[in-house]
PDB file of N, CA and C in Angstrom:
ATOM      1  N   UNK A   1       1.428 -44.577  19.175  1.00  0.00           N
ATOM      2  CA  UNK A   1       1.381 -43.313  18.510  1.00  0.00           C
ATOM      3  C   UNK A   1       1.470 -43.529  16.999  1.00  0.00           C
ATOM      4  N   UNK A   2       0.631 -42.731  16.100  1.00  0.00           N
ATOM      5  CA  UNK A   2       0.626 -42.784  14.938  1.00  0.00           C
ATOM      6  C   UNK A   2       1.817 -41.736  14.237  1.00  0.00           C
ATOM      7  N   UNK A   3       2.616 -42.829  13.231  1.00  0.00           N
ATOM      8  CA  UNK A   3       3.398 -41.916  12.772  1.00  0.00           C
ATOM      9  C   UNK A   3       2.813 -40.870  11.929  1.00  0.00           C
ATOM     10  N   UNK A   4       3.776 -39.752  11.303  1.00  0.00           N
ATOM     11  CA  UNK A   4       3.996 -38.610  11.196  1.00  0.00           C
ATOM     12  C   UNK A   4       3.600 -38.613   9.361  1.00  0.00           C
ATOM     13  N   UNK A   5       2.289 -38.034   8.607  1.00  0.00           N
ATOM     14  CA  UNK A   5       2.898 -38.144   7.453  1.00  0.00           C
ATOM     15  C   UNK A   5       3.261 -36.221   7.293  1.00  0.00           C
ATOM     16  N   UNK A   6       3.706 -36.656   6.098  1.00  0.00           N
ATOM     17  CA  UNK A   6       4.088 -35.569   5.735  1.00  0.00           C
ATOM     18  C   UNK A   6       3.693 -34.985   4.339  1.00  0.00           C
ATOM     19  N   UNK A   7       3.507 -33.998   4.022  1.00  0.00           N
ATOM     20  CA  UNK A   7       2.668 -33.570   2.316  1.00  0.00           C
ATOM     21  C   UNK A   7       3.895 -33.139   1.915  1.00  0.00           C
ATOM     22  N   UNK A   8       4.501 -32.934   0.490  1.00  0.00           N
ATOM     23  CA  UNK A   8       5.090 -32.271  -0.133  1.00  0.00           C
ATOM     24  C   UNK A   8       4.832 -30.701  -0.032  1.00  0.00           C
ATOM     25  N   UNK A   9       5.318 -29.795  -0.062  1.00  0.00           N
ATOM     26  CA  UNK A   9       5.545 -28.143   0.116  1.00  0.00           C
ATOM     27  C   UNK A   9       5.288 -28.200  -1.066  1.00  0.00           C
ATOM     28  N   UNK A  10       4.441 -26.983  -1.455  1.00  0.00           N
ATOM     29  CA  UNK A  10       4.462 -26.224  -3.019  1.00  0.00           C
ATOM     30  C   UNK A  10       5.464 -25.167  -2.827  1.00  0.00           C
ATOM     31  N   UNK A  11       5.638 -24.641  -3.539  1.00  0.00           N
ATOM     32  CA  UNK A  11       6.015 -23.101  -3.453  1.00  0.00           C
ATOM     33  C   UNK A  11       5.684 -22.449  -5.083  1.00  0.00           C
ATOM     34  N   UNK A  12       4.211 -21.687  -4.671  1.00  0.00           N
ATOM     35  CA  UNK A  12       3.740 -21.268  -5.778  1.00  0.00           C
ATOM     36  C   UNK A  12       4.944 -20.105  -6.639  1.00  0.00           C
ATOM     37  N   UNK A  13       5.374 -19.410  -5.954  1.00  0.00           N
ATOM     38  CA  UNK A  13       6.150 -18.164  -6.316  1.00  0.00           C
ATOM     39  C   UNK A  13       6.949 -18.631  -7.115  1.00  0.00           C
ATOM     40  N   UNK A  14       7.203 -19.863  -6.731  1.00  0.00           N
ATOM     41  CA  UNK A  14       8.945 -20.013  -7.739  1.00  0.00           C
ATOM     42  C   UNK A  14       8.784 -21.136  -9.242  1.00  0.00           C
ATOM     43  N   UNK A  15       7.079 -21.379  -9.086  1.00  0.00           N
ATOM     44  CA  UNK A  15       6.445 -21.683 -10.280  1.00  0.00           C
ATOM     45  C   UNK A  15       6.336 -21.318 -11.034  1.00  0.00           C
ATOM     46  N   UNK A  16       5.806 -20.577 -10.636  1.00  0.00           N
ATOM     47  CA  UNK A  16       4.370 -18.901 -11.897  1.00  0.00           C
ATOM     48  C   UNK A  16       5.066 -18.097 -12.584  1.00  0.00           C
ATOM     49  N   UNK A  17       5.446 -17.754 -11.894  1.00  0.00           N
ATOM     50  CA  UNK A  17       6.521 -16.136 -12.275  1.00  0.00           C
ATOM     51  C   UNK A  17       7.903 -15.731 -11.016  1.00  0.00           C
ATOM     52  N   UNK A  18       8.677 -15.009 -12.161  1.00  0.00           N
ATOM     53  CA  UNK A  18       9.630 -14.743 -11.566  1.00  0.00           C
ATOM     54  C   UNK A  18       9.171 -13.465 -10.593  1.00  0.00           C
ATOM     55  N   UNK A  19      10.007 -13.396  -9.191  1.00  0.00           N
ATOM     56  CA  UNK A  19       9.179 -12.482  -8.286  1.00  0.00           C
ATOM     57  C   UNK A  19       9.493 -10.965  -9.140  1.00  0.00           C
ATOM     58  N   UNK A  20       8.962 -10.488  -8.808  1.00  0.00           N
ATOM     59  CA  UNK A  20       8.644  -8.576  -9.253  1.00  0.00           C
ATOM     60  C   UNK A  20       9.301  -7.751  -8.211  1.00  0.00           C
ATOM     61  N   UNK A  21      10.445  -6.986  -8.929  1.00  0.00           N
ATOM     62  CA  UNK A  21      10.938  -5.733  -8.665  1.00  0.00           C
ATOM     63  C   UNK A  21      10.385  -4.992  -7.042  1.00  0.00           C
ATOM     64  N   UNK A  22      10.531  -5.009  -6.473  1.00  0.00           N
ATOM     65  CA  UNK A  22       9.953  -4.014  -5.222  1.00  0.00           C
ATOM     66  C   UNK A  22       9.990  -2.556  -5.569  1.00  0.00           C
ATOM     67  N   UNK A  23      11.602  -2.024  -5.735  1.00  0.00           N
ATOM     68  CA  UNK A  23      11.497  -0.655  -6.311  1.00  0.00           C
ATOM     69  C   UNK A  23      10.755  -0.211  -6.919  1.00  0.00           C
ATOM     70  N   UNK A  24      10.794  -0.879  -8.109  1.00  0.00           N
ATOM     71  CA  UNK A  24      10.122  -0.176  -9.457  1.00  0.00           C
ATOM     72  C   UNK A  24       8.436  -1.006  -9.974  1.00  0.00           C
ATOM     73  N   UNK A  25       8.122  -1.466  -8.772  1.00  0.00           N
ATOM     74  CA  UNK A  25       6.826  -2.777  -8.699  1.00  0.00           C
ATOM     75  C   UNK A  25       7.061  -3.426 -10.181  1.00  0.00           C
ATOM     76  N   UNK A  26       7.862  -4.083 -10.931  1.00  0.00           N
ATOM     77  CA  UNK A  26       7.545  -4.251 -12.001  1.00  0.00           C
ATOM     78  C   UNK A  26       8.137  -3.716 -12.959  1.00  0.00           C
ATOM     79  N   UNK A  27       8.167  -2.778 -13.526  1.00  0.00           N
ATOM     80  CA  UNK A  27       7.574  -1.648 -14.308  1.00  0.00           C
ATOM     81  C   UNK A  27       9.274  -1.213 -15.386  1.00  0.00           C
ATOM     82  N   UNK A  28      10.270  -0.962 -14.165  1.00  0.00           N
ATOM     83  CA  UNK A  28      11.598  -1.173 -15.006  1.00  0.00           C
ATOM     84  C   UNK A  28      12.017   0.524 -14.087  1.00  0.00           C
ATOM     85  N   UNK A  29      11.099   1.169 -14.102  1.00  0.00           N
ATOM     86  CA  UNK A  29      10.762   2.685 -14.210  1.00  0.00           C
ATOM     87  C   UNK A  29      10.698   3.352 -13.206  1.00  0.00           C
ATOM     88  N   UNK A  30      11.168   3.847 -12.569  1.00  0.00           N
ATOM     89  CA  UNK A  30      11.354   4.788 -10.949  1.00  0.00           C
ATOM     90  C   UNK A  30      11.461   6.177 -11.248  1.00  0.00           C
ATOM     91  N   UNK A  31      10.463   6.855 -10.641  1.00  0.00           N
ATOM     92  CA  UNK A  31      10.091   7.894 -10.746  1.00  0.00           C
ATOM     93  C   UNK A  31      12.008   8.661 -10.400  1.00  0.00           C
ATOM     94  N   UNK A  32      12.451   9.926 -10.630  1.00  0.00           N
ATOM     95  CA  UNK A  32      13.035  10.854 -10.604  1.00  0.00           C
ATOM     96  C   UNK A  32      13.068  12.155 -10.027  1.00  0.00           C
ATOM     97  N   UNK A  33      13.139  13.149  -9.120  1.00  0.00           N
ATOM     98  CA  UNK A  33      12.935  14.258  -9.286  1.00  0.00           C
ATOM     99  C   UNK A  33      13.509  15.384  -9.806  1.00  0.00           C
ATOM    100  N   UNK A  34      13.162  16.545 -10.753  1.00  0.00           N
ATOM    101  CA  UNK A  34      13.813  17.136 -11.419  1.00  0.00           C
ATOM    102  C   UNK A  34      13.962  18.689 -10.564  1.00  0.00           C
ATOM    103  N   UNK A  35      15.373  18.919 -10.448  1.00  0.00           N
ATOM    104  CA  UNK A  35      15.803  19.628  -9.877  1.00  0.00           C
ATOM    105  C   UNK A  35      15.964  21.059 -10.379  1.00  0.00           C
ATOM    106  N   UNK A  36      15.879  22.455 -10.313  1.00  0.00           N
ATOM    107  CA  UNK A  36      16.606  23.726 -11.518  1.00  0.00           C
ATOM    108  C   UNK A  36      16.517  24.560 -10.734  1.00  0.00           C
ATOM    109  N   UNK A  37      17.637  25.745 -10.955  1.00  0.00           N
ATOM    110  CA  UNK A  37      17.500  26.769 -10.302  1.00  0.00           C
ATOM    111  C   UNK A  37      18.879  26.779  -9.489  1.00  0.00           C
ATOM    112  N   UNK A  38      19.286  27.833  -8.953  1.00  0.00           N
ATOM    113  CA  UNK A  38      20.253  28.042  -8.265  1.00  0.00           C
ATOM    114  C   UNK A  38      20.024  27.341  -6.627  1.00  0.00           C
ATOM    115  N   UNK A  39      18.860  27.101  -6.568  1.00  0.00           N
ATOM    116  CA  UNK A  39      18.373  26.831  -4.806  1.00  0.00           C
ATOM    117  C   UNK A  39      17.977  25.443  -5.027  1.00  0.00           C
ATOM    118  N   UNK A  40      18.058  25.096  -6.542  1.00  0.00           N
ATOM    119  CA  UNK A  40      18.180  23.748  -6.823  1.00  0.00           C
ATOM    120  C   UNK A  40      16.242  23.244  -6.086  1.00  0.00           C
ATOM    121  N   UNK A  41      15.331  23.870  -6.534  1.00  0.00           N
ATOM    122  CA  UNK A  41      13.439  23.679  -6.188  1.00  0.00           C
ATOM    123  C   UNK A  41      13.214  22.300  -7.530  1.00  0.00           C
ATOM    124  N   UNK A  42      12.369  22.058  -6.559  1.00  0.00           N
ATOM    125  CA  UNK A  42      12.401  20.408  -7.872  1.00  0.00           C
ATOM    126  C   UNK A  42      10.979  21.039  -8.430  1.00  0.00           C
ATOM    127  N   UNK A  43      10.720  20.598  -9.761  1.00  0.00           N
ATOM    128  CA  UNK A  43       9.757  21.283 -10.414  1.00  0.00           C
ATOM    129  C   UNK A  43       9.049  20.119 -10.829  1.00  0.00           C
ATOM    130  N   UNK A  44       9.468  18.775 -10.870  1.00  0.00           N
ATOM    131  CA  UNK A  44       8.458  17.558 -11.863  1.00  0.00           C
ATOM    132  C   UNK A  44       9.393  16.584 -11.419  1.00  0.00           C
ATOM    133  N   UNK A  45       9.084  15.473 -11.919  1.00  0.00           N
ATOM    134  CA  UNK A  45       9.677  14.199 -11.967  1.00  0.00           C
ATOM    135  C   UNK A  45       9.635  13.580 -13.483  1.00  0.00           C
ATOM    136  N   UNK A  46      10.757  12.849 -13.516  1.00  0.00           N
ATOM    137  CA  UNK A  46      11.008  12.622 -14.924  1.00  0.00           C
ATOM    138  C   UNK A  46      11.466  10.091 -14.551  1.00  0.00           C
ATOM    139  N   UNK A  47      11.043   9.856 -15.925  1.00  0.00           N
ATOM    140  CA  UNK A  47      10.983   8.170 -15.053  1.00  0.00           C
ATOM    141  C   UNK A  47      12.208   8.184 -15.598  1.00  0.00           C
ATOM    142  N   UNK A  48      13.174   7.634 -14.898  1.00  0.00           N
ATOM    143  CA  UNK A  48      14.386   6.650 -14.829  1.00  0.00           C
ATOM    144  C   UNK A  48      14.725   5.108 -14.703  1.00  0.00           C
ATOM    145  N   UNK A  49      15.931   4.823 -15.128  1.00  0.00           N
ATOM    146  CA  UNK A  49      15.637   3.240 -15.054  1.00  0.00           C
ATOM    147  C   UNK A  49      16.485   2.742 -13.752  1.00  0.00           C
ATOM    148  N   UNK A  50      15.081   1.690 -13.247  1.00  0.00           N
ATOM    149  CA  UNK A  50      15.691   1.328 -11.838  1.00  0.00           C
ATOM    150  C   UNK A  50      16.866   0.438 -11.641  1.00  0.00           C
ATOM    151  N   UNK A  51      17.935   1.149 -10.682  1.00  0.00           N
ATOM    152  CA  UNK A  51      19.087   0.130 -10.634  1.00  0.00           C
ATOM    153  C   UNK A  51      19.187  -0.966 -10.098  1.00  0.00           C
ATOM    154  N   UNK A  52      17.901  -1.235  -9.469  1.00  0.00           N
ATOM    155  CA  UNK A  52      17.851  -2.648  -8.707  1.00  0.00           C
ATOM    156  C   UNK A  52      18.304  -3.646  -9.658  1.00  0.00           C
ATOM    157  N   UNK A  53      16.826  -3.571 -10.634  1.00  0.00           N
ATOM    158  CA  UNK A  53      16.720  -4.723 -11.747  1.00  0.00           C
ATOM    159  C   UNK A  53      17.435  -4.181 -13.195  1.00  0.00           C
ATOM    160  N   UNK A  54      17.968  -2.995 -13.115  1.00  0.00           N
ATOM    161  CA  UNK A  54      18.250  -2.652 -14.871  1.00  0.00           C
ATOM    162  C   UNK A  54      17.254  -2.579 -15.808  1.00  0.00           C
ATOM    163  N   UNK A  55      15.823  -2.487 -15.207  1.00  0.00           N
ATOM    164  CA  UNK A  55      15.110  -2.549 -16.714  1.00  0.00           C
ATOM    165  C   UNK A  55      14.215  -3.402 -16.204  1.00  0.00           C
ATOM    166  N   UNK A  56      14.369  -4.443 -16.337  1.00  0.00           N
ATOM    167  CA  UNK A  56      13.744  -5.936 -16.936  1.00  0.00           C
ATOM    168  C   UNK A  56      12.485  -6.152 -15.672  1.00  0.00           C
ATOM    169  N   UNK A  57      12.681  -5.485 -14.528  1.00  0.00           N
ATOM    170  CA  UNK A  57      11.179  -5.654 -14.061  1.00  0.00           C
ATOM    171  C   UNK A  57      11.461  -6.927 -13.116  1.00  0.00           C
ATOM    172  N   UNK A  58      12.239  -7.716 -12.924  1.00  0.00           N
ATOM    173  CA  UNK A  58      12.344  -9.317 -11.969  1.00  0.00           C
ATOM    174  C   UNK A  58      12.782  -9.029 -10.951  1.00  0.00           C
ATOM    175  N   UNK A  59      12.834  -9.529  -9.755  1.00  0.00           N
ATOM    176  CA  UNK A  59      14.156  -9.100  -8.775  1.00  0.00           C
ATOM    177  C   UNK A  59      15.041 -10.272  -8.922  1.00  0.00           C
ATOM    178  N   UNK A  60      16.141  -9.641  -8.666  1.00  0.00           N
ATOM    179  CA  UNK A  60      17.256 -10.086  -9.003  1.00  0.00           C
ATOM    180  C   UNK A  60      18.381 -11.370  -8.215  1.00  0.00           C
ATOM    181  N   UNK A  61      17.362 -10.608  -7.178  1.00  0.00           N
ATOM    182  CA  UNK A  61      17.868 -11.524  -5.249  1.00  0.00           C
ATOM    183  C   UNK A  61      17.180 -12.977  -5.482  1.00  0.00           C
ATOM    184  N   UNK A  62      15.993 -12.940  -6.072  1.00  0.00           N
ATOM    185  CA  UNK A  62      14.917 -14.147  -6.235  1.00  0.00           C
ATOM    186  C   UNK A  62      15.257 -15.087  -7.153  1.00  0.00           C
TER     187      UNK A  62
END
């Protein structure tokens, strides 16, 4: 039996770039919805900053 070779693994992801936010794809920025009124009817959305990453767009887990 012929032994076994083996290749080295890449792992492109942890090359290139740091992985990207899921929440906020990127961006820092997660949509909001804006609430008014006594029955509290949402009227718009306003962008907020996502608490996953704080801003910066990376994930944080990665």
């Amino acid at each position: 039996m012929a032994p076994r070779t083996t290749k080295p693994k890449k792992n492109p992801t942890a090359l290139d770039e740091p992985a990207v936010c899921k929440p906020c794809g990127g961006t820092g920025n997660v949509p909001t919805t804006v609430r008014v009124g006594r029955k509290r009817r949402p009227v718009g959305q306003q962008d907020g900053l996502c608490l996953n990453c704080l801003g910066s767009g990376t994930d944080p887990d990665a």
